[in-house]
Protein backbone atom coordinates (compact mmCIF):
# COMPACT_ATOMS: atom_id res chain seq x y z
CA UNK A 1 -6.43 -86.46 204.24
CA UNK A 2 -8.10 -84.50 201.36
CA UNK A 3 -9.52 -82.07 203.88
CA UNK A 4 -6.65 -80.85 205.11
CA UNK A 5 -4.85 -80.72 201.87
CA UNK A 6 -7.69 -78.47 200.85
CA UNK A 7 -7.64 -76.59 203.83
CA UNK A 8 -4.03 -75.70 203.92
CA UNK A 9 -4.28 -74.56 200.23
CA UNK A 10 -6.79 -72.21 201.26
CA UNK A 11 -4.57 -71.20 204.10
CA UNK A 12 -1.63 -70.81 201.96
CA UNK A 13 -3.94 -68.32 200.11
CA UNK A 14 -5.41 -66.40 201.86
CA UNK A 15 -3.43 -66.28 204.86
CA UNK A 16 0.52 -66.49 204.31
CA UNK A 17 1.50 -65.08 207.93
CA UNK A 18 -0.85 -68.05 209.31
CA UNK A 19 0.94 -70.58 206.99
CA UNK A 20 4.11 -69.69 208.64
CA UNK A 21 3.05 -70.71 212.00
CA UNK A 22 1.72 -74.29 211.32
CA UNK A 23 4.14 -77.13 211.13
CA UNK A 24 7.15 -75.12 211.95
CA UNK A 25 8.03 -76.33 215.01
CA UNK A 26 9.65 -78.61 217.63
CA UNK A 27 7.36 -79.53 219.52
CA UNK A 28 6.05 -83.20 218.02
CA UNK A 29 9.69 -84.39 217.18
CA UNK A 30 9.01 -87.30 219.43
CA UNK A 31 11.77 -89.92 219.66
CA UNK A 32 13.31 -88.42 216.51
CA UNK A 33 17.37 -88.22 217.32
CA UNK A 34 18.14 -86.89 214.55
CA UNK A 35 18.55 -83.20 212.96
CA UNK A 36 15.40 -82.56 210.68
CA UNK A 37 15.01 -79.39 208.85
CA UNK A 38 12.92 -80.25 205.90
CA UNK A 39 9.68 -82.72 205.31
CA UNK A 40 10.04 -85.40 203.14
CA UNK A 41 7.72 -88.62 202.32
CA UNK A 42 10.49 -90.77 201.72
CA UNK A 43 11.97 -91.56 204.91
CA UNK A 44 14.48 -94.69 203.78
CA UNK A 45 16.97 -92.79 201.69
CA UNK A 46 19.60 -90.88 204.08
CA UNK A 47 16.67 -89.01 205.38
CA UNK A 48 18.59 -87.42 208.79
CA UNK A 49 17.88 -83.77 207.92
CA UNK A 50 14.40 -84.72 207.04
CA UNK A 51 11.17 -86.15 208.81
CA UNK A 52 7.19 -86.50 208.05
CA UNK A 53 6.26 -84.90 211.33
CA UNK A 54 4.30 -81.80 211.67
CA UNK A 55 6.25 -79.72 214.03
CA UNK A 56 8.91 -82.48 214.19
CA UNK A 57 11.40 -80.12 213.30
CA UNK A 58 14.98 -79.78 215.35
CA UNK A 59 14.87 -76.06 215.57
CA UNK A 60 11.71 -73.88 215.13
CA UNK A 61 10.78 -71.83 211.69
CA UNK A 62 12.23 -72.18 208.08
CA UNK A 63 8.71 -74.24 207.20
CA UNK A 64 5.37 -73.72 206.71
CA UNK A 65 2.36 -75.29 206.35
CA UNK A 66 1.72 -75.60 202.75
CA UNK A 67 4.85 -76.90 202.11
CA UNK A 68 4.54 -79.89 205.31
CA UNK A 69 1.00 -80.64 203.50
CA UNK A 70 3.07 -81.05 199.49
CA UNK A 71 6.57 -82.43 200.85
CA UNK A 72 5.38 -85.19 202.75
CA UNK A 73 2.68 -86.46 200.38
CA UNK A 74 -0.67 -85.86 202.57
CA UNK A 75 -2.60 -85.29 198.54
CA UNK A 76 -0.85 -88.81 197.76
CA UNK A 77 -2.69 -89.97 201.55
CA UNK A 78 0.58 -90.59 202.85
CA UNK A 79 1.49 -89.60 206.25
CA UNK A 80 -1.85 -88.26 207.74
CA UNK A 81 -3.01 -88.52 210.24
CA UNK A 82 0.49 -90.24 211.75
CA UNK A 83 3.34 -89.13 211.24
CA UNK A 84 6.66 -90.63 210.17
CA UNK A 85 10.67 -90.14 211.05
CA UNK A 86 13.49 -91.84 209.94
CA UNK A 87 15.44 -93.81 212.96
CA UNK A 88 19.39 -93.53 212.71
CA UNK A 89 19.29 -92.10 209.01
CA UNK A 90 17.37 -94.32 207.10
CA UNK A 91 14.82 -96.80 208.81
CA UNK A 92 11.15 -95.56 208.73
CA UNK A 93 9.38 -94.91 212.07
CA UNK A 94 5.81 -94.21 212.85
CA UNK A 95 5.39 -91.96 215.09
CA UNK A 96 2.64 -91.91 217.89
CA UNK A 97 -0.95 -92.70 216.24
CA UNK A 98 -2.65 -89.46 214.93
CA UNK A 99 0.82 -87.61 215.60
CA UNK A 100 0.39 -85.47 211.88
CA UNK A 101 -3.81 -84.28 213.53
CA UNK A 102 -2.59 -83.53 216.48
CA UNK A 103 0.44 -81.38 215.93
CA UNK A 104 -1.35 -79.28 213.18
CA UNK A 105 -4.40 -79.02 216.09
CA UNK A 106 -1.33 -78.06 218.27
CA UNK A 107 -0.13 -75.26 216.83
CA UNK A 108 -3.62 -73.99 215.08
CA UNK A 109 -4.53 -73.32 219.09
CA UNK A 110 -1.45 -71.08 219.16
CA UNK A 111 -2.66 -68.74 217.09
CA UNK A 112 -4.33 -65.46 218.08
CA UNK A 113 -7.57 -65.03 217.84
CA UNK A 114 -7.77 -63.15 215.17
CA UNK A 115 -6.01 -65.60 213.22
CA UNK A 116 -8.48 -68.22 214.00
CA UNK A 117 -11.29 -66.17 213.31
CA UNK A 118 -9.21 -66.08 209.80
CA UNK A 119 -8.76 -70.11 209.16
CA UNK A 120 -12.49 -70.56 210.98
């Protein structure tokens, strides 16, 4: 997990536009049935609006890398490389195994290749 805690602080950096396109997304939410807008670690307390999924987001944008890496504790070596949501509200679910790697691998493909050339 320290890796890519590092490596999004680099991103974060040196590449803000790049930031904004990791972890922003919809497109790991899994089973999640509820409305998350925000990442949080702590997915017991009345955590509908938020989740500890990459790209587990209800609707795309408003989040960024950086902020997935802090908000869900990845420097604490929580939630990576699975991810977490919170079932009906407020009981903690893992997600698939390696949910958190693969999402950020997801949308790091998305990017152009210029941008990759960038985080390379």
């Amino acid at each position: 997990g320290k890796d890519i805690v590092q490596f999004a602080k680099a991103v974060e950096i040196s590449a803000p536009n790049i930031d904004k396109k990791v972890c922003n997304g919809t497109h790991a939410k899994g089973e999640d049935n509820n409305s998350p807008t925000a990442y949080s670690a702590d997915m017991k307390t009345s955590a509908t609006n938020k989740t500890a999924q990459c790209s587990g987001l209800n609707a795309p944008g408003g989040q960024k890398f950086s902020s997935f890496v802090k908000d869900v504790g990845l420097p604490d070596n929580k939630h990576w490389p699975t991810g977490s949501y919170s079932k009906s509200g407020s009981t903690p679910t893992q997600n698939e195994q390696n949910s958190n790697a693969k999402a950020v691998a997801t949308d790091l493909t998305k990017l152009t290749p210029e941008e990759k050339t960038i985080v390379a």
